[in-house]
N, C-alpha and C. Protein backbone atom coordinates (compact mmCIF):
# COMPACT_ATOMS: atom_id res chain seq x y z
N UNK A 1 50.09 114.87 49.16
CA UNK A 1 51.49 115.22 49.25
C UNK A 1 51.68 116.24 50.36
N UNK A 2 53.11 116.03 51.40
CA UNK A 2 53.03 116.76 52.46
C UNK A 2 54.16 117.56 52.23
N UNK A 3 54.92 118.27 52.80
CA UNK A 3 56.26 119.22 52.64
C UNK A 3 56.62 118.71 54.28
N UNK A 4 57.73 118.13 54.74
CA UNK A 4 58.24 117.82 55.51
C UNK A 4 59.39 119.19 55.88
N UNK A 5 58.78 119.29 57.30
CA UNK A 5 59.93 120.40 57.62
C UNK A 5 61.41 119.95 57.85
N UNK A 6 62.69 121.13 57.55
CA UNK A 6 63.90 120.75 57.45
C UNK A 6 64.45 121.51 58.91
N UNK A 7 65.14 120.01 59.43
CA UNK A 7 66.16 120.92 60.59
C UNK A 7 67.93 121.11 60.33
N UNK A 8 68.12 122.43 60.44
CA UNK A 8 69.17 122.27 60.63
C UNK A 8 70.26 122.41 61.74
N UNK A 9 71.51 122.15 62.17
CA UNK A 9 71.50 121.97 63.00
C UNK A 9 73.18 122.34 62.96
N UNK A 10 74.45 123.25 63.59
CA UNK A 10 75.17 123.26 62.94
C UNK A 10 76.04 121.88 63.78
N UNK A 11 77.54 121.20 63.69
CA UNK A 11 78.36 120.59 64.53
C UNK A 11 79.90 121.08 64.16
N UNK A 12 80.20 120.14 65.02
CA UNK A 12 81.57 120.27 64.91
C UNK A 12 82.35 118.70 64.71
N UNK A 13 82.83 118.86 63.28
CA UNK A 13 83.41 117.40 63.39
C UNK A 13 84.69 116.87 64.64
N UNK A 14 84.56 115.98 65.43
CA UNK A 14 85.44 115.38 66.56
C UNK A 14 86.23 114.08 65.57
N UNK A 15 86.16 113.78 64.67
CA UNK A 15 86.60 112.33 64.94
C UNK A 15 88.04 112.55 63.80
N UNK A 16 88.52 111.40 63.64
CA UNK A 16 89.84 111.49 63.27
C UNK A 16 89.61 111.59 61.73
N UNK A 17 88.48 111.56 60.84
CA UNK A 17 88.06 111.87 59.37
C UNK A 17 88.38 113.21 59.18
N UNK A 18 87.81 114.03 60.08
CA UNK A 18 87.60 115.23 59.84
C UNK A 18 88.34 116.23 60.86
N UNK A 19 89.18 117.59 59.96
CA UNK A 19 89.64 118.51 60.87
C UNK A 19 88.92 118.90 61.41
N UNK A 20 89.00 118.60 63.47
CA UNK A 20 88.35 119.41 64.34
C UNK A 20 87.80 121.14 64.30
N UNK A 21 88.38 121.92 63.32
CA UNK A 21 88.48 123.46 63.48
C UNK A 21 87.56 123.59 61.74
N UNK A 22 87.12 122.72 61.26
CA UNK A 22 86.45 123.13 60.05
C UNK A 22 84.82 122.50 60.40
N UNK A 23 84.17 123.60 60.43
CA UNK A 23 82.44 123.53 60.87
C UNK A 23 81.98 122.96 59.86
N UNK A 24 80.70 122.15 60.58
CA UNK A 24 80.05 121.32 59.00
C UNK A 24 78.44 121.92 59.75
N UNK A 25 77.46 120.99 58.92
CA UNK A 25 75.66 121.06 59.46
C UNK A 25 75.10 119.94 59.17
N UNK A 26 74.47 119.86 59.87
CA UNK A 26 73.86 118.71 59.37
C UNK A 26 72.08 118.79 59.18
N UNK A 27 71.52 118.21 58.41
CA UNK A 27 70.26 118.58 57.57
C UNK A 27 69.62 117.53 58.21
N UNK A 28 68.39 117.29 58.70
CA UNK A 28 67.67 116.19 58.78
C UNK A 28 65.93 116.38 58.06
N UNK A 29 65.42 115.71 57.56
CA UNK A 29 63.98 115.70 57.41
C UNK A 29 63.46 114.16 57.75
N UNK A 30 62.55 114.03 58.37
CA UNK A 30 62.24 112.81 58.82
C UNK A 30 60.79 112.76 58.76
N UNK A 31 60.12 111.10 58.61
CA UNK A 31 58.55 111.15 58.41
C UNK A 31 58.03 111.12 57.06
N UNK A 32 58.81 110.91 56.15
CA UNK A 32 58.79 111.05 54.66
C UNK A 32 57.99 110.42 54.11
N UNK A 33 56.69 109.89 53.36
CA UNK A 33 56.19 109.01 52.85
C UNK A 33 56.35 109.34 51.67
N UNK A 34 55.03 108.53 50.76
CA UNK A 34 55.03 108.33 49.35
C UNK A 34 54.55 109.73 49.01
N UNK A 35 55.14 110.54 48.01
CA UNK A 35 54.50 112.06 47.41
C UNK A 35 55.15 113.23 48.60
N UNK A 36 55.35 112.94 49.45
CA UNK A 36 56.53 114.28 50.29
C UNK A 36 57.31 114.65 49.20
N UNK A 37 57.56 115.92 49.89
CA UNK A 37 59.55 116.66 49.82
C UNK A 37 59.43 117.34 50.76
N UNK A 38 60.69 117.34 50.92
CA UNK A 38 61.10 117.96 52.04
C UNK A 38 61.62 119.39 51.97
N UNK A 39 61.57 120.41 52.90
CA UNK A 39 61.71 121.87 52.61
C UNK A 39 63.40 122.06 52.45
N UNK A 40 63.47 123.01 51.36
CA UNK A 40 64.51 123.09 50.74
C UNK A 40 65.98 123.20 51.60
N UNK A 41 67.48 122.51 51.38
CA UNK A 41 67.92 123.29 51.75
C UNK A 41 68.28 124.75 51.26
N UNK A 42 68.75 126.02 53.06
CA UNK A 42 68.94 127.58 52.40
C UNK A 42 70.25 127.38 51.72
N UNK A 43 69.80 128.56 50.34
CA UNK A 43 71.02 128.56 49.46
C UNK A 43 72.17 128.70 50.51
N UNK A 44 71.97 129.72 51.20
CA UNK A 44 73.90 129.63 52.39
C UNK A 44 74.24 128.70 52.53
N UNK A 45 73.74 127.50 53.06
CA UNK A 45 74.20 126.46 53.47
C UNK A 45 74.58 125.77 52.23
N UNK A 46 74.04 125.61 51.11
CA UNK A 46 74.55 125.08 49.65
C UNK A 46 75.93 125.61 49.56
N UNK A 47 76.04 126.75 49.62
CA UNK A 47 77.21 127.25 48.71
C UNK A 47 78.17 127.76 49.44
N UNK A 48 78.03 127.54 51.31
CA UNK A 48 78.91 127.51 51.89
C UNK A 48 79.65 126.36 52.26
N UNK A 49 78.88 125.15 52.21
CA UNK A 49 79.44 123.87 52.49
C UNK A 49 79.20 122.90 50.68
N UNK A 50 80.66 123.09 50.09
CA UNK A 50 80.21 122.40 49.09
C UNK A 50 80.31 120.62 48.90
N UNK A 51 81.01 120.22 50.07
CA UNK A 51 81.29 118.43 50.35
C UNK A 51 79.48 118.53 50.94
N UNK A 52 78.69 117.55 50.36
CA UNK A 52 77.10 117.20 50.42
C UNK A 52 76.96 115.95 50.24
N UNK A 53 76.68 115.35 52.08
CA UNK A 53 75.96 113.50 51.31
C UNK A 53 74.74 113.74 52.10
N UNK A 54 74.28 112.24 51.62
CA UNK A 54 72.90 112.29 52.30
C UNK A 54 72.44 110.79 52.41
N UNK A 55 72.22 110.59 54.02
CA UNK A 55 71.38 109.59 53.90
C UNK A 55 70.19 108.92 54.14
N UNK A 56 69.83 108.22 53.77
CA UNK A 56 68.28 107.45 53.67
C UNK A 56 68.16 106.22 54.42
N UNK A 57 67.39 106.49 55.45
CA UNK A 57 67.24 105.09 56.74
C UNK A 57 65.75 105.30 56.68
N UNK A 58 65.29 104.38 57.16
CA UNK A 58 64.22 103.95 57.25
C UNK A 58 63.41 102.55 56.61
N UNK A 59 62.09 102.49 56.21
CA UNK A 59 61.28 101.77 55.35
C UNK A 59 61.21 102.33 54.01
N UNK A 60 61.86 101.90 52.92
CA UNK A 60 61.35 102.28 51.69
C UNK A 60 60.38 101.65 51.17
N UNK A 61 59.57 100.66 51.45
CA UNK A 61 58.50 99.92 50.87
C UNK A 61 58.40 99.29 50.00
N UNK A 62 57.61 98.87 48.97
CA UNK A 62 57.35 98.21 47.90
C UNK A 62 57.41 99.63 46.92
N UNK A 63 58.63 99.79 46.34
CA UNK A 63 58.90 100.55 44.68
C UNK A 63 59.39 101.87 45.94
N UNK A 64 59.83 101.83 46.72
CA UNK A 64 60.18 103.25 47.05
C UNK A 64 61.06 103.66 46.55
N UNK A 65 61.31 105.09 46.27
CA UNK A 65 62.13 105.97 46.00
C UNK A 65 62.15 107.41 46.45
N UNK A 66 63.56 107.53 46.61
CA UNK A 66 63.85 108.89 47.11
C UNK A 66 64.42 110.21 46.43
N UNK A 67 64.03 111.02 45.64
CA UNK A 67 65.10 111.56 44.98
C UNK A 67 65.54 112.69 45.56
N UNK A 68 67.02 113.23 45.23
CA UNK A 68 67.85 114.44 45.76
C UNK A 68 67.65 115.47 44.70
N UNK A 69 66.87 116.58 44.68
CA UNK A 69 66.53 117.64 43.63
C UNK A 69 67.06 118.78 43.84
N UNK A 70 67.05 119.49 43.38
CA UNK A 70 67.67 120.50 42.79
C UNK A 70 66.88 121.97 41.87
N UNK A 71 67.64 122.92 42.28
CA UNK A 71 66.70 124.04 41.86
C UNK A 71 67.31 125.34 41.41
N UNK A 72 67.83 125.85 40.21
CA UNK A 72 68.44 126.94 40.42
C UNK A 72 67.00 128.22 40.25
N UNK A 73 66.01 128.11 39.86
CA UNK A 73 64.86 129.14 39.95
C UNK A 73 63.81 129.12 40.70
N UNK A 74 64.03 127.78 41.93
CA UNK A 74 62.95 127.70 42.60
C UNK A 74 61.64 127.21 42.55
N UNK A 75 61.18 127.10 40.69
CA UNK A 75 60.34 126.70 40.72
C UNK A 75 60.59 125.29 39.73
N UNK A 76 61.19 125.03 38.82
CA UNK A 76 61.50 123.52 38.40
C UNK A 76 62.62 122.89 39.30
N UNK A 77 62.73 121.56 39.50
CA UNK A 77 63.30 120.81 40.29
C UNK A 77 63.67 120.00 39.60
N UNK A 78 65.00 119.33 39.56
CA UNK A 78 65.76 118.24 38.90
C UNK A 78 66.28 117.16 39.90
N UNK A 79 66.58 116.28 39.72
CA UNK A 79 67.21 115.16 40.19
C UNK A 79 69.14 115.19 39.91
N UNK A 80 69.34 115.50 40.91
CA UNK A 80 70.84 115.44 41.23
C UNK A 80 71.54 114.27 41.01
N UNK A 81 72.78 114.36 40.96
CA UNK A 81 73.24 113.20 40.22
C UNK A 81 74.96 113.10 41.28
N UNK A 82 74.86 111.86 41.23
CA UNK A 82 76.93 111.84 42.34
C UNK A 82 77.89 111.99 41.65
N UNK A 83 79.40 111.71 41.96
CA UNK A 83 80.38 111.88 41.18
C UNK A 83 80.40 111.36 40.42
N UNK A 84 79.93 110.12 40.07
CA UNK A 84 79.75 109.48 38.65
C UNK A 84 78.38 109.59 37.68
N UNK A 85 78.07 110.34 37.88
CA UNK A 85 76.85 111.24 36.61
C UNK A 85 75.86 110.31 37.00
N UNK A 86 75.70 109.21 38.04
CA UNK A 86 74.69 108.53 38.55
C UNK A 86 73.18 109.02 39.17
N UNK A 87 71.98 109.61 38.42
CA UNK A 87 70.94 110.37 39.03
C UNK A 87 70.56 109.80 40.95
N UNK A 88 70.32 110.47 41.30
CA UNK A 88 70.15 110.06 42.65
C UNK A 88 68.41 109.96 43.39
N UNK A 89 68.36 109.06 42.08
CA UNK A 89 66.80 108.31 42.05
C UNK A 89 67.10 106.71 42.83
N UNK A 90 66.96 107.36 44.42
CA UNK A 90 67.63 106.11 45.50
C UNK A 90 66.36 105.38 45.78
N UNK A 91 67.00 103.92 45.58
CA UNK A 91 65.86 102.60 45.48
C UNK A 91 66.38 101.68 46.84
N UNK A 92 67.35 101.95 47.55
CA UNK A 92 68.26 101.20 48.25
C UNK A 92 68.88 102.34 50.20
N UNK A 93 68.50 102.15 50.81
CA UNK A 93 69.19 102.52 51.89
C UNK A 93 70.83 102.74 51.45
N UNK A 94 71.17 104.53 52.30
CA UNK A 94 72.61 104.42 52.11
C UNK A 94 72.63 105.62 52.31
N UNK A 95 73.97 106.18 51.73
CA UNK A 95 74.62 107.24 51.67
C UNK A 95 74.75 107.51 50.19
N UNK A 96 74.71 108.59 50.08
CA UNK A 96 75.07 109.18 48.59
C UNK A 96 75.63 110.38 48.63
N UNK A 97 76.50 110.85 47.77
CA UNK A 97 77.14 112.25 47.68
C UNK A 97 76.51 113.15 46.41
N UNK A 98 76.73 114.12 46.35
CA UNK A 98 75.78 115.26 45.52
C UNK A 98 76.95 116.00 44.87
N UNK A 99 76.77 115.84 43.68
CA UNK A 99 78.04 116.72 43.19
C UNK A 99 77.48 118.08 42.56
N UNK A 100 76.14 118.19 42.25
CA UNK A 100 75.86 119.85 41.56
C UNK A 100 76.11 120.45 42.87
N UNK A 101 75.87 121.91 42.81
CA UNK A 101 75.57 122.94 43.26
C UNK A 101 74.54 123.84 42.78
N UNK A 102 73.24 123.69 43.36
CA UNK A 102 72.30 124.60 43.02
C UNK A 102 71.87 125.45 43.95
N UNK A 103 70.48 126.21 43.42
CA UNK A 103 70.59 127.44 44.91
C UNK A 103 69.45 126.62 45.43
N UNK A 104 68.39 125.53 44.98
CA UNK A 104 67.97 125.04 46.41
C UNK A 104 68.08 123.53 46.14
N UNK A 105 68.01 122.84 47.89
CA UNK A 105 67.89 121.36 47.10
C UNK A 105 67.22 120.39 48.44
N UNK A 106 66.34 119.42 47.98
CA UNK A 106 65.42 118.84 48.39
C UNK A 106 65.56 117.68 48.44
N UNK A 107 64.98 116.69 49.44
CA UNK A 107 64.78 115.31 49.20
C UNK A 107 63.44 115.50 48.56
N UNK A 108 63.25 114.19 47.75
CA UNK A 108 61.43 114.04 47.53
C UNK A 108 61.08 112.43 47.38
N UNK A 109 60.15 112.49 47.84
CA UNK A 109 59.89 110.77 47.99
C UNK A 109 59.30 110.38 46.71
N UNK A 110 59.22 109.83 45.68
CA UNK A 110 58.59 109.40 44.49
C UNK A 110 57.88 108.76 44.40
N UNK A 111 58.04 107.91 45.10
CA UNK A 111 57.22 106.67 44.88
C UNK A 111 56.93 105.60 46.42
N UNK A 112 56.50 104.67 46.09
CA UNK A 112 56.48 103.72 47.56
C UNK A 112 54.92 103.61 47.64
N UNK A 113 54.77 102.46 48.83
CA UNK A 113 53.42 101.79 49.14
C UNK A 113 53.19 103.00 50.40
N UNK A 114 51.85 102.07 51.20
CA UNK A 114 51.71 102.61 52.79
C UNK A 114 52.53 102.14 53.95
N UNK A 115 53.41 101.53 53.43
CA UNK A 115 54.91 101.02 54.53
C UNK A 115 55.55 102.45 54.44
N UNK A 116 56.43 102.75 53.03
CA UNK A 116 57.34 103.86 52.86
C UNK A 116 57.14 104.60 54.14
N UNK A 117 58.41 105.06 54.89
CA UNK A 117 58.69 106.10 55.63
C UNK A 117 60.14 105.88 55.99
N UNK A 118 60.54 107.07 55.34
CA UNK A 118 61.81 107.38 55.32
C UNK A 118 62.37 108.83 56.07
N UNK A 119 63.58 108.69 56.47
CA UNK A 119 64.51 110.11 56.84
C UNK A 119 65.44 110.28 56.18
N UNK A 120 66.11 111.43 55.53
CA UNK A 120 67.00 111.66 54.99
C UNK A 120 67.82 112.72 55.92
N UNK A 121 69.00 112.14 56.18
CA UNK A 121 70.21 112.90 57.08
C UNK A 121 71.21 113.80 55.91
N UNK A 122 71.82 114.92 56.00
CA UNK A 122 72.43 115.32 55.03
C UNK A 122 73.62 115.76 56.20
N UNK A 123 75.03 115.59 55.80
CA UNK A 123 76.20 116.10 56.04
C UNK A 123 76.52 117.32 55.14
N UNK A 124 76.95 118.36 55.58
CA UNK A 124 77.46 119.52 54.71
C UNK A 124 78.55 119.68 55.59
N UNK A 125 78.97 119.70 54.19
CA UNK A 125 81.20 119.81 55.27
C UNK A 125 81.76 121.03 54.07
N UNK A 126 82.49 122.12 54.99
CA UNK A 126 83.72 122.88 54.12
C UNK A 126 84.80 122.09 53.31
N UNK A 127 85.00 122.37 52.01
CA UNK A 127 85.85 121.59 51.95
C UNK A 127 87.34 122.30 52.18
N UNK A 128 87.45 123.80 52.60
CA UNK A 128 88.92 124.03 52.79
C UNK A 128 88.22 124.98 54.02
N UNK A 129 89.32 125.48 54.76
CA UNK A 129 89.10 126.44 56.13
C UNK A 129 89.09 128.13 55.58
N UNK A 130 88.27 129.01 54.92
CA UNK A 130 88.36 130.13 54.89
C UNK A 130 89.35 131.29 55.69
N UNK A 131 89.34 130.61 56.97
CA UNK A 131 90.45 131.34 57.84
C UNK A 131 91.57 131.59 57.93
């Protein structure tokens, strides 16, 4: 099992979805195989940007899975779940949204053959303008 380093990176949304003047970040970990996670996101970024998706491109392999975890003590980790109480134990390429808020949170790869290699992209968006 490896710990995949996390980049972050901040932007600025341009397109007609999103107000130009409200800052988002975006998360990447890439290189993921079977038994990774990836290094946490920092609580700031959790609990300053509470709109959270994330997505999964790559090879998932034979039985891959990705899960979105969660941590309020740092040392147990849970599996996050979307707006519909759906755990986000991802078997399928996509996008998913994160509805907890914890103080850390992780991709982790679960499962998969020697194909599996995956990236997980994360969007963090404000959801109102503090200013």
């Amino acid at each position: 099992m490896a710990t995949r380093s996390l980049t972050l990176t901040s932007i600025r949304a341009g397109t007609p979805e999103f107000d130009p003047n409200v800052p988002g970040k975006t998360a990447s970990w890439t290189g993921l195989t079977n038994g990774d996670d990836g290094d946490p996101l920092p609580t700031e970024a959790i609990l300053q940007y509470l709109d959270r998706t994330f997505q999964v491109t790559g090879t998932l392999g034979s039985g891959g899975t990705v899960l979105i975890e969660g941590t309020n003590d740092g040392v147990n980790w849970a599996t996050l779940s979307d707006p519909q109480g759906v755990l986000l134990s991802i078997t399928a390429l996509g996008i998913y949204q994160v509805i907890q808020v914890t103080l850390k949170m992780r991709p982790r790869v679960s499962a998969g053959d020697g194909t599996t290699n995956v990236a997980v992209t994360g969007l963090l968006r404000r959801t109102h303008n503090d200013s």
